[in-house]
PDB file of N, CA and C in Angstrom:
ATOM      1  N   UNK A   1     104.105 113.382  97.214  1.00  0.00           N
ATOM      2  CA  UNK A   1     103.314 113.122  96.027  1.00  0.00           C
ATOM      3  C   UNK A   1     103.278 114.347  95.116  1.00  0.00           C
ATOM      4  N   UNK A   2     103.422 115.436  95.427  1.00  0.00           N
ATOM      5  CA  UNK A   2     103.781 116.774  94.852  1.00  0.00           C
ATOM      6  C   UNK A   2     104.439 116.785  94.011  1.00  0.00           C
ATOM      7  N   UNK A   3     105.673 116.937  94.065  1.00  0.00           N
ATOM      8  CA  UNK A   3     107.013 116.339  93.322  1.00  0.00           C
ATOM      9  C   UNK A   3     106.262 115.403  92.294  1.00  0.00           C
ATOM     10  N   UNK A   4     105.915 114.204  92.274  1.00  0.00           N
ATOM     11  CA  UNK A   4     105.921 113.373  91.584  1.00  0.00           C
ATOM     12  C   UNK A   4     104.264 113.607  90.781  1.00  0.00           C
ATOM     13  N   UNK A   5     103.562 114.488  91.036  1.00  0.00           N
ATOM     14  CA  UNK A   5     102.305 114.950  90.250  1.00  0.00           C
ATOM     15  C   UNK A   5     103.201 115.637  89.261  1.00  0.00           C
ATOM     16  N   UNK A   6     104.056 117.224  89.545  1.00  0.00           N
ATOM     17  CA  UNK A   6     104.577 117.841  88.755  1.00  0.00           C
ATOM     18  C   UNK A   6     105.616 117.400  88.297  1.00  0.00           C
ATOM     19  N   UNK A   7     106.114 115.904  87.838  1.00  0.00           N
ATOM     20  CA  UNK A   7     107.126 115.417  86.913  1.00  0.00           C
ATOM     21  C   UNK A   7     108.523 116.078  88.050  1.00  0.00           C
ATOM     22  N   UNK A   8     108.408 116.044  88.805  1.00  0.00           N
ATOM     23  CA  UNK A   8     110.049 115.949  89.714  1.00  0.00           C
ATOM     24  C   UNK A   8     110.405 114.849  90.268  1.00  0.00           C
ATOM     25  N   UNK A   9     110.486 113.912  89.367  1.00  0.00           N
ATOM     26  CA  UNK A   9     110.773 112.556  89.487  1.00  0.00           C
ATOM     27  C   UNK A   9     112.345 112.276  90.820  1.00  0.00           C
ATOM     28  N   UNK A  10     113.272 113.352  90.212  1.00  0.00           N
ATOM     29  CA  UNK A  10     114.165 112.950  91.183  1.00  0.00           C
ATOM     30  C   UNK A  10     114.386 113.779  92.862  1.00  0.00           C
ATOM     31  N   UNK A  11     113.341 114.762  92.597  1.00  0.00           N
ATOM     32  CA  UNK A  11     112.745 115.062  93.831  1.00  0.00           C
ATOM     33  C   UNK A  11     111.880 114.418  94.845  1.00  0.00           C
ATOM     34  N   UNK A  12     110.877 113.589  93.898  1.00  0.00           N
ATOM     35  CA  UNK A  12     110.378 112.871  94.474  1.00  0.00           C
ATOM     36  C   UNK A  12     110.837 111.979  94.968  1.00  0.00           C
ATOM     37  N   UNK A  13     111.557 111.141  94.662  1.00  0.00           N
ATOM     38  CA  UNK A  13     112.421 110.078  95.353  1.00  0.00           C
ATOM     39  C   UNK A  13     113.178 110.584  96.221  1.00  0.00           C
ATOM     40  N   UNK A  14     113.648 111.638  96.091  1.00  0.00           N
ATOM     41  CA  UNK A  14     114.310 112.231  97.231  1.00  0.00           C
ATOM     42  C   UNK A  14     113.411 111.902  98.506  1.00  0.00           C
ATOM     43  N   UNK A  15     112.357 112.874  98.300  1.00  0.00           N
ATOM     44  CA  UNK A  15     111.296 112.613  99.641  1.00  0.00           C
ATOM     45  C   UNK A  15     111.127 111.805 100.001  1.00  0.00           C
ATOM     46  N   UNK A  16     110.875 110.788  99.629  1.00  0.00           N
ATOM     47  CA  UNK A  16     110.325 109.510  99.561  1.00  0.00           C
ATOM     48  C   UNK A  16     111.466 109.146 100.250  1.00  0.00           C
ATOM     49  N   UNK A  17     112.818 108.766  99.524  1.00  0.00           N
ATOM     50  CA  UNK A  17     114.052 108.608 100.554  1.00  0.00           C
ATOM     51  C   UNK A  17     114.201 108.955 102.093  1.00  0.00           C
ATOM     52  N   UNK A  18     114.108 110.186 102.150  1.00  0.00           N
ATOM     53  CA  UNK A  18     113.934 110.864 103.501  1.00  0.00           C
ATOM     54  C   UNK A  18     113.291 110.515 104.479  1.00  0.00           C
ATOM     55  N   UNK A  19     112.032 110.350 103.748  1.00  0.00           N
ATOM     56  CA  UNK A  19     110.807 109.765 104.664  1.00  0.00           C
ATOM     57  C   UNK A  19     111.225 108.159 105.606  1.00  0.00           C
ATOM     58  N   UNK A  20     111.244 107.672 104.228  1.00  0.00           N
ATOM     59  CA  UNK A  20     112.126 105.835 104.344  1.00  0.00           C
ATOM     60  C   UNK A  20     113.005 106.244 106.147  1.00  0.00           C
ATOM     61  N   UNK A  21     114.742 107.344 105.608  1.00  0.00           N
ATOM     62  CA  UNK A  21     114.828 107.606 106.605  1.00  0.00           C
ATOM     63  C   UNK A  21     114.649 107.881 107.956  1.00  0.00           C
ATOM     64  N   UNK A  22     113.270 108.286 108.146  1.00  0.00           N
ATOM     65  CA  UNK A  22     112.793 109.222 109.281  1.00  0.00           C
ATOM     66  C   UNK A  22     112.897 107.831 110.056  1.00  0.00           C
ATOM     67  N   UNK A  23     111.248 107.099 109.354  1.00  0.00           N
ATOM     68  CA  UNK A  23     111.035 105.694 110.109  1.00  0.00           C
ATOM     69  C   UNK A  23     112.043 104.885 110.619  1.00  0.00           C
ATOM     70  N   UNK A  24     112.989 104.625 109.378  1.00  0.00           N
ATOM     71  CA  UNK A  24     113.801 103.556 109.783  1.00  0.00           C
ATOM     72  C   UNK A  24     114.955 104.016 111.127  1.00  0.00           C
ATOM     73  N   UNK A  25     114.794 105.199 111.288  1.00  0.00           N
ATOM     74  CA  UNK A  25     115.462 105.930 112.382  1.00  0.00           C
ATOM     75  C   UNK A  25     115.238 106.321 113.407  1.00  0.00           C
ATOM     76  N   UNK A  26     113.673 106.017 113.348  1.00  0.00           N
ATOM     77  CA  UNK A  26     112.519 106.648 114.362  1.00  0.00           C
ATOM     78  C   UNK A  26     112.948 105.953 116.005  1.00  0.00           C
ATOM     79  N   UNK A  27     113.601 104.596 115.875  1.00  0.00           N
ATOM     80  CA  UNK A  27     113.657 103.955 116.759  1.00  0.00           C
ATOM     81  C   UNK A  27     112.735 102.824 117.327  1.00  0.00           C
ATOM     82  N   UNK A  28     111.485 103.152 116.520  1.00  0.00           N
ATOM     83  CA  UNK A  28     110.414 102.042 116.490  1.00  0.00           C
ATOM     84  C   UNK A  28     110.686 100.493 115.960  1.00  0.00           C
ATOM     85  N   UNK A  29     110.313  99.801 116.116  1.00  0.00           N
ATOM     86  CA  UNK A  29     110.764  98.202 115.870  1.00  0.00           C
ATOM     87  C   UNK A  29     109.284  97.960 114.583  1.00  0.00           C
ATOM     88  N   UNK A  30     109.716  98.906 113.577  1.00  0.00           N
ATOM     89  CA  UNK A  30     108.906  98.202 112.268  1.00  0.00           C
ATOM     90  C   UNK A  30     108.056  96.918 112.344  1.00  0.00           C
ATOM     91  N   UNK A  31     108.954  96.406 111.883  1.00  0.00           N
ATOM     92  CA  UNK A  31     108.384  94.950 111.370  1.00  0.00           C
ATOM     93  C   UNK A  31     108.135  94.144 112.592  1.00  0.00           C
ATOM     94  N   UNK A  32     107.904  94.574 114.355  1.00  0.00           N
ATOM     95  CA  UNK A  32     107.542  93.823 115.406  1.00  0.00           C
ATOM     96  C   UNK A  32     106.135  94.913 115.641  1.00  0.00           C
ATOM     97  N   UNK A  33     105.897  95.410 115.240  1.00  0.00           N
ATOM     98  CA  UNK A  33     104.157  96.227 115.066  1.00  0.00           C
ATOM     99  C   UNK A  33     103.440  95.758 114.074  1.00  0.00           C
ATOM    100  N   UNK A  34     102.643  94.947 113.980  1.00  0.00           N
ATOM    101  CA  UNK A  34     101.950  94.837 112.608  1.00  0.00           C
ATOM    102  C   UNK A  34     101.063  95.566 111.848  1.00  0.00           C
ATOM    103  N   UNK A  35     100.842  96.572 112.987  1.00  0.00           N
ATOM    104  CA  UNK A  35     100.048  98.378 111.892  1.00  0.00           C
ATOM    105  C   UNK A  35     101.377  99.139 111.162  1.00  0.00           C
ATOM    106  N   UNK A  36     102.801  98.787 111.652  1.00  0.00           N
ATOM    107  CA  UNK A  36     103.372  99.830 111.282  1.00  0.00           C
ATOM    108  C   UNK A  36     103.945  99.107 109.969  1.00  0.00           C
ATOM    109  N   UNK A  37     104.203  97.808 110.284  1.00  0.00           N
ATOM    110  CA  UNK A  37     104.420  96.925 109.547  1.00  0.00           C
ATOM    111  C   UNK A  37     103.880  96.922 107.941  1.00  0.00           C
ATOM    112  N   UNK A  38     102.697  96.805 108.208  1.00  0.00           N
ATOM    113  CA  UNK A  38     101.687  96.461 106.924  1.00  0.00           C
ATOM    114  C   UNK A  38     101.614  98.255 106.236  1.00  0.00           C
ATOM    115  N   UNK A  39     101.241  99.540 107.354  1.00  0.00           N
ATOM    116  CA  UNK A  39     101.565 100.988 106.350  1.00  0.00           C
ATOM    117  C   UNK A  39     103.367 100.437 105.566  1.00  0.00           C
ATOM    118  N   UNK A  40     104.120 100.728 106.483  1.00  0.00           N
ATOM    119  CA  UNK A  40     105.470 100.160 105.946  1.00  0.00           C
ATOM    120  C   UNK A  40     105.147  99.808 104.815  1.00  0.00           C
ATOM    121  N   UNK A  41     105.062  98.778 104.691  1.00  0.00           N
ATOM    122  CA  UNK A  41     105.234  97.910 103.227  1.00  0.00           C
ATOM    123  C   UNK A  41     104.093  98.487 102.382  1.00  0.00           C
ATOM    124  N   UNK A  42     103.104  98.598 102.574  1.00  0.00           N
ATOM    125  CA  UNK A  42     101.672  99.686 101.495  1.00  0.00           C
ATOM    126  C   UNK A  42     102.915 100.872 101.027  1.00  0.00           C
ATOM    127  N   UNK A  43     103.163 101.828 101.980  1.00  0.00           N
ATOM    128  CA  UNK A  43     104.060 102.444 101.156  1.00  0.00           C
ATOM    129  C   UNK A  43     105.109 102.695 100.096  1.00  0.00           C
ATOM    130  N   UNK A  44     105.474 101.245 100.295  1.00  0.00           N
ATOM    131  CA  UNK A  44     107.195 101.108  99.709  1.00  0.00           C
ATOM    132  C   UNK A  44     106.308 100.281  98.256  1.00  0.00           C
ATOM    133  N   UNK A  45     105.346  99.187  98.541  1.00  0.00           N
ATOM    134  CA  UNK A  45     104.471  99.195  97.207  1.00  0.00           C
ATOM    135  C   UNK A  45     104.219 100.053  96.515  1.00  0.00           C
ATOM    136  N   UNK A  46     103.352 101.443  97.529  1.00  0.00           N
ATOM    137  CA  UNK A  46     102.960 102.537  96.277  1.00  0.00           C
ATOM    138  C   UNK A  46     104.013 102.999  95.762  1.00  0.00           C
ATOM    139  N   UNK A  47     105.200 103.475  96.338  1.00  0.00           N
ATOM    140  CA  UNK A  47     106.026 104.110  95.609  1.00  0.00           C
ATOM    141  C   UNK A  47     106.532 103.368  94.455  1.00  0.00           C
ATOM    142  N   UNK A  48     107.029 102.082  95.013  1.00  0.00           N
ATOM    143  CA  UNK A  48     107.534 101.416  93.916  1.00  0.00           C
ATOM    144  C   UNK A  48     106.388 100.947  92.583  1.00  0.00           C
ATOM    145  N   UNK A  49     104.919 101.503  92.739  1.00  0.00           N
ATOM    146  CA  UNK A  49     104.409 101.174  91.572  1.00  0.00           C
ATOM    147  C   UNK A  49     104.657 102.499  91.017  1.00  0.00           C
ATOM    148  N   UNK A  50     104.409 103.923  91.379  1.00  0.00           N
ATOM    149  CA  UNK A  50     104.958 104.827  90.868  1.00  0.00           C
ATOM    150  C   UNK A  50     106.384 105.137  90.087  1.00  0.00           C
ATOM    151  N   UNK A  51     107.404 104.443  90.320  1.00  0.00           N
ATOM    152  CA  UNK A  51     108.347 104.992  90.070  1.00  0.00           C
ATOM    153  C   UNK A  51     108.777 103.902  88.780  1.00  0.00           C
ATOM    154  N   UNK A  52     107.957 102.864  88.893  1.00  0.00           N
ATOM    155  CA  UNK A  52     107.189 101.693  87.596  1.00  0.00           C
ATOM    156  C   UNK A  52     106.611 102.529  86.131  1.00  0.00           C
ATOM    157  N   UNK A  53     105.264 103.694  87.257  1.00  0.00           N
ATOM    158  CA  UNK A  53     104.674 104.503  86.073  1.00  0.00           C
ATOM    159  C   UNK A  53     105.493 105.173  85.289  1.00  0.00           C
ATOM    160  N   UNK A  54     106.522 105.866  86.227  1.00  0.00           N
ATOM    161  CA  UNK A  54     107.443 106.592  85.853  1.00  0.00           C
ATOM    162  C   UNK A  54     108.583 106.117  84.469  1.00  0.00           C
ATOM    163  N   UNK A  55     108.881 105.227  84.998  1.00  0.00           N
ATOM    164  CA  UNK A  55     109.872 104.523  84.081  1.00  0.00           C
ATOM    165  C   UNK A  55     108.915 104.024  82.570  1.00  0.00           C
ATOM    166  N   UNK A  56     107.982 103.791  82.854  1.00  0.00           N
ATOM    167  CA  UNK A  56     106.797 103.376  81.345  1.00  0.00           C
ATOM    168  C   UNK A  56     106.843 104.673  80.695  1.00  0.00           C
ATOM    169  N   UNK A  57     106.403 105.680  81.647  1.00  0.00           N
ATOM    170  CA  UNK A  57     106.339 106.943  80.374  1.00  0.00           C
ATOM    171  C   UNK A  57     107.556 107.591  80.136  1.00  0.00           C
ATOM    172  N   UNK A  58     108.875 107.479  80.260  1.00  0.00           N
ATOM    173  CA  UNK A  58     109.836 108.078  80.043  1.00  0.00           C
ATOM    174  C   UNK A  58     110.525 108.640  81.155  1.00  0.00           C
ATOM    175  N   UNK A  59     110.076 108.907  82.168  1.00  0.00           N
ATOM    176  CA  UNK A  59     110.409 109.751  83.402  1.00  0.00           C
ATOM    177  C   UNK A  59     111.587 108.822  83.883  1.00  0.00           C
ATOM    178  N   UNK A  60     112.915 109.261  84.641  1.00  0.00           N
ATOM    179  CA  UNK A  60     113.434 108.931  85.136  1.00  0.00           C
ATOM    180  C   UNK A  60     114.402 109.520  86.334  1.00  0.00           C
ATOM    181  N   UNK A  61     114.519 109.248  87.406  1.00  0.00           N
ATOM    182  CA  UNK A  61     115.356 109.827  88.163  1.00  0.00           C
ATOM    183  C   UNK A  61     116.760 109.571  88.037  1.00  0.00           C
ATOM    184  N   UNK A  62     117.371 110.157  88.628  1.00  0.00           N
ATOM    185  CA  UNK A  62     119.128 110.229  88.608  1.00  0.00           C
ATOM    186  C   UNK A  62     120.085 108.630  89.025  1.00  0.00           C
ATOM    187  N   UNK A  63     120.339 107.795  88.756  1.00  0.00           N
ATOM    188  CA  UNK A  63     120.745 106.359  89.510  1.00  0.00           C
ATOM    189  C   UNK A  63     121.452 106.949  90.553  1.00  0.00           C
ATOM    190  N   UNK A  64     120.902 105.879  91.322  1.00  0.00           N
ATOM    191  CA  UNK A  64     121.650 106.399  92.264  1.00  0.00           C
ATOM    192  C   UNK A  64     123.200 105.813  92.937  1.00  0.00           C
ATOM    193  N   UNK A  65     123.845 106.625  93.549  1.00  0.00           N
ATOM    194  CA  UNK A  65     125.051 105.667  93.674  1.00  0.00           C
ATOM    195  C   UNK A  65     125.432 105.084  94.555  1.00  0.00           C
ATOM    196  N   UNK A  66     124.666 104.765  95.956  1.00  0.00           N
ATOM    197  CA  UNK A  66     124.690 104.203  96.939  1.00  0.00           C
ATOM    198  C   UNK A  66     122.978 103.177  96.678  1.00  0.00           C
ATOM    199  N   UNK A  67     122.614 102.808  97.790  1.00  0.00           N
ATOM    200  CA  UNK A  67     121.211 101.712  97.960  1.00  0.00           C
ATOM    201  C   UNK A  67     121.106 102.980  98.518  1.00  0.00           C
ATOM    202  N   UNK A  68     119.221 102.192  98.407  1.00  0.00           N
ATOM    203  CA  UNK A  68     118.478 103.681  99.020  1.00  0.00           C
ATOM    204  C   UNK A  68     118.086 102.721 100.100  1.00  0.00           C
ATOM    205  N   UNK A  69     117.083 104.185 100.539  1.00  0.00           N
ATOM    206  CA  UNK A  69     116.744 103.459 102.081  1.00  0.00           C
ATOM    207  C   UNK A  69     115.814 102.233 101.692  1.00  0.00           C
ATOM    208  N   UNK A  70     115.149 102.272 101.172  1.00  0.00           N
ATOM    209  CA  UNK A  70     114.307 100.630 100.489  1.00  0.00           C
ATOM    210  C   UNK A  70     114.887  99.698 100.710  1.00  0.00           C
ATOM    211  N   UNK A  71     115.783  99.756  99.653  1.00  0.00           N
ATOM    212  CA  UNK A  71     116.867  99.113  99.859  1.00  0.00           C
ATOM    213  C   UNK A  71     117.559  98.401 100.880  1.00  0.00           C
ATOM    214  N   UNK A  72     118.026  98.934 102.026  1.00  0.00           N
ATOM    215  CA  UNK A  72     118.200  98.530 102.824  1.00  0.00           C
ATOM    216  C   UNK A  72     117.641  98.311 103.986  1.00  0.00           C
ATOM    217  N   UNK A  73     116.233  98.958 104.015  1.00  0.00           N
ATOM    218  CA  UNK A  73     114.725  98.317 104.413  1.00  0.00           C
ATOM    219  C   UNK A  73     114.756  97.464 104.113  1.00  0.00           C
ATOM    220  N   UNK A  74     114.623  96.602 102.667  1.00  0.00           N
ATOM    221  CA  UNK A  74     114.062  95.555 102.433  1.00  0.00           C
ATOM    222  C   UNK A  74     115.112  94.519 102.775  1.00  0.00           C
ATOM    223  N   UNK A  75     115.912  94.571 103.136  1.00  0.00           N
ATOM    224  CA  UNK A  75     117.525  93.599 104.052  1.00  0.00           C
ATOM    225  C   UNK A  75     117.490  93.541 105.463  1.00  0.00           C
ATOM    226  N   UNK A  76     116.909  94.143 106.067  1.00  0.00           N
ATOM    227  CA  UNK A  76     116.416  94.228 107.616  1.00  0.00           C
ATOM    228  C   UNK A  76     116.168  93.560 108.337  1.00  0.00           C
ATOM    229  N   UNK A  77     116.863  92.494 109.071  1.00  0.00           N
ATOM    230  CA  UNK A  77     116.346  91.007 109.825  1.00  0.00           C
ATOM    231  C   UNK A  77     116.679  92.070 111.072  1.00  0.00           C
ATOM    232  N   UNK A  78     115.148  91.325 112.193  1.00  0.00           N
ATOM    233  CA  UNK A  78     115.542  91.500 113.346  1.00  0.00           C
ATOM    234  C   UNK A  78     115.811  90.070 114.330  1.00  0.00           C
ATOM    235  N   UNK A  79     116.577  90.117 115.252  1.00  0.00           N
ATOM    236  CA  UNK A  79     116.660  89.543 116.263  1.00  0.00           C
ATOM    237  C   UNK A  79     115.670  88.805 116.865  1.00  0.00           C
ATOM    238  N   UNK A  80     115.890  87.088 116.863  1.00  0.00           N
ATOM    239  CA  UNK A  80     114.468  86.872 117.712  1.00  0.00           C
ATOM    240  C   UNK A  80     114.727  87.359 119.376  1.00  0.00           C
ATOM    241  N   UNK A  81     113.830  87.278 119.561  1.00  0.00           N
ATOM    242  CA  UNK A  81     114.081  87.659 120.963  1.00  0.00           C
ATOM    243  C   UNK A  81     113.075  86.085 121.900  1.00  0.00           C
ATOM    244  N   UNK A  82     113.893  85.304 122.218  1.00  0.00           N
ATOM    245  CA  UNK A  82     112.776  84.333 122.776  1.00  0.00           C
ATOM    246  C   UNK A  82     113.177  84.397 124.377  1.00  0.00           C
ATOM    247  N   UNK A  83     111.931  83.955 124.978  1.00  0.00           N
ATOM    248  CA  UNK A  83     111.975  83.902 126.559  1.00  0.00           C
ATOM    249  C   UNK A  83     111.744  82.583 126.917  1.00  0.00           C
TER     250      UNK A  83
END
C-alpha cells in the first residue's frame, strides 16, 4: 500500500503481483478453505478497486506483457475430489 499512497503505481502492482505469487505458490488449496478463500478474493477486490482509482485520476502502470498473477488466479479450477 506504500507504493501506491506515494503514486508508484507500477511498483505497486509489482507487490501486489508478488504477493498474488507467494499464495498461489504457498501450496495451500485456496479456494478449498473458505477463510483463505473469502481474504483471497477481499484482496484481489481491493486492489482491483485501486488500480480503478488509479486509472480515474491519470495514474497508470506499465501494460503488462504476460497475465498477471490475478489473472491467472482468476482461471483456477480445482479438481473435485469425490469419495
Amino acid at each position: 500500500m506504500g507504493n501506491y499512497r506515494d503514486g508508484h503505481i507500477a511498483a505497486a502492482k509489482s507487490n501486489f503481483d508478488y504477493a498474488v505469487d507467494l499464495m498461489l505458490s504457498s501450496g495451500l488449496d485456496i479456494k478449498k478453505r473458505s477463510g483463505l478463500s473469502e481474504e483471497f478474493d477481499r484482496i484481489v477486490d481491493a486492489v482491483n478497486t485501486l488500480e480503478l482509482d488509479a486509472l480515474k485520476q491519470g495514474k497508470r502502470a506499465a501494460p503488462a506483457a504476460e497475465p498477471t498473477p490475478v489473472d491467472v488466479a482468476n482461471e483456477i479450477t480445482f479438481p473435485s475430489t469425490r469419495m
